[in-house]
C-alpha atoms as a PDB file:
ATOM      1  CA  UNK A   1      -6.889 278.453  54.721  1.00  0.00           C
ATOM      2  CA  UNK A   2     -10.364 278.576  55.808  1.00  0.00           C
ATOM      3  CA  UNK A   3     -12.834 276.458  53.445  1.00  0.00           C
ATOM      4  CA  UNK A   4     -14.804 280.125  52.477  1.00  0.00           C
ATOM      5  CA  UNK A   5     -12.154 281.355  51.150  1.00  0.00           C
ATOM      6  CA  UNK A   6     -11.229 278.352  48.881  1.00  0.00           C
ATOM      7  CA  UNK A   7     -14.803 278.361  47.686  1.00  0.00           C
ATOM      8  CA  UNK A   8     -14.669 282.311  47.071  1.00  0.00           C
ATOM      9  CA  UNK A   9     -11.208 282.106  45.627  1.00  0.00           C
ATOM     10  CA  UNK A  10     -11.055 279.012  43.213  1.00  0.00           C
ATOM     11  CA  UNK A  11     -12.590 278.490  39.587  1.00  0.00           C
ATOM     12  CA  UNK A  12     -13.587 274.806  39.120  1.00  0.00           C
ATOM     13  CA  UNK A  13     -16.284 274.681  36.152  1.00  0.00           C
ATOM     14  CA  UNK A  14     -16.636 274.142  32.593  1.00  0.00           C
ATOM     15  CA  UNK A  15     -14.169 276.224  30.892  1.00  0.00           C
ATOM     16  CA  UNK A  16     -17.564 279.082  29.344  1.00  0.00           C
ATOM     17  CA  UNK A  17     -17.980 279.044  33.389  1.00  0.00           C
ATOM     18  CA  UNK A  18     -14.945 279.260  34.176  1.00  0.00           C
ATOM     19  CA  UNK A  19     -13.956 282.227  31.879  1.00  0.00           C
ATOM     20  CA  UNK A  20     -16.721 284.137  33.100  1.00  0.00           C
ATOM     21  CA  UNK A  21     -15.789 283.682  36.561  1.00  0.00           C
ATOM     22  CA  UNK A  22     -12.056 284.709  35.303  1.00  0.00           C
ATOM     23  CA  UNK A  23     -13.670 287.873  33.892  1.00  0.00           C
ATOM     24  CA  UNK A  24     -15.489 288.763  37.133  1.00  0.00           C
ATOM     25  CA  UNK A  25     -12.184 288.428  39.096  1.00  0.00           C
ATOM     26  CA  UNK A  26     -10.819 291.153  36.803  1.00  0.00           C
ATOM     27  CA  UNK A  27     -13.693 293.446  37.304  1.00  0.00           C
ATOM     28  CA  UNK A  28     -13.344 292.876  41.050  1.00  0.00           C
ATOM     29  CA  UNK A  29      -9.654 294.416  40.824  1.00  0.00           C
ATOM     30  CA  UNK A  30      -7.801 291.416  40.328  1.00  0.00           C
ATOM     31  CA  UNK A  31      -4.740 291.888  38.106  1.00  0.00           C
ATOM     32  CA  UNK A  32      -3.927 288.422  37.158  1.00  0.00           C
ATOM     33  CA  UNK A  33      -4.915 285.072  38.180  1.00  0.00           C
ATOM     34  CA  UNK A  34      -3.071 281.442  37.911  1.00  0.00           C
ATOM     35  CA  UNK A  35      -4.423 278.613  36.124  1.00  0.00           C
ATOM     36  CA  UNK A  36      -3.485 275.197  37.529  1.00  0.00           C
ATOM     37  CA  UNK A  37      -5.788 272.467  35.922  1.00  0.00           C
ATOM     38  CA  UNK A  38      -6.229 269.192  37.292  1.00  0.00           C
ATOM     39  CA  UNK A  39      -7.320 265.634  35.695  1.00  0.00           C
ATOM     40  CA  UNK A  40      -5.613 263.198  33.170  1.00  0.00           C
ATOM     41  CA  UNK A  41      -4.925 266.025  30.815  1.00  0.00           C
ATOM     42  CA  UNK A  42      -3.850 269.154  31.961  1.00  0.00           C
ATOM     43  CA  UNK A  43      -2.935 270.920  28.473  1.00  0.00           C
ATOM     44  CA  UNK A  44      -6.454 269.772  26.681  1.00  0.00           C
ATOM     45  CA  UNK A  45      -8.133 271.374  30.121  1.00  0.00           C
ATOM     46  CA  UNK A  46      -6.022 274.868  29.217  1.00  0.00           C
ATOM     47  CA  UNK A  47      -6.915 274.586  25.642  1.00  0.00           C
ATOM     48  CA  UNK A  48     -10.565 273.866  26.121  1.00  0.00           C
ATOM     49  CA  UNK A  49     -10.345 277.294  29.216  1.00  0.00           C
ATOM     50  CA  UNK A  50      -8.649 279.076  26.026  1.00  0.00           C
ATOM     51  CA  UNK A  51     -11.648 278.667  23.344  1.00  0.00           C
ATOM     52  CA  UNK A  52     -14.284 279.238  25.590  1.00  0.00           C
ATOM     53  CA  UNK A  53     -16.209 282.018  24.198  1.00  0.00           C
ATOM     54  CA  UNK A  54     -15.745 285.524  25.956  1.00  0.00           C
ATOM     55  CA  UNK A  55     -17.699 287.049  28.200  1.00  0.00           C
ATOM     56  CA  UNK A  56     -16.381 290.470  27.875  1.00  0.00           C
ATOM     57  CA  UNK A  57     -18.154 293.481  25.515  1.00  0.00           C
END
């Protein structure tokens, strides 16, 4: 897979940024995503994605 589309298809941020950029998928046309969180602690990382405040109206 070409690096540009990594870049243009991946989420890595802190989980405010990362919901937004979640949100922004959806209004693109996507219909679901998948969340695979890295580091020591993969459940806190979905929890803290979770209570991110959000984005939409």
């Amino acid at each position: 897979m070409p690096a540009a589309w990594v870049r243009q298809l991946s989420v890595a941020s802190a989980p405010d940024q990362a919901r937004e950029a979640i949100t922004a998928r959806h209004a693109a046309g996507a219909t679901s995503v998948v969340l695979a969180p890295t580091g020591p602690d993969a459940l806190t990382s979905l929890t803290s994605l979770a209570r991110a405040p959000d984005s939409r109206p």
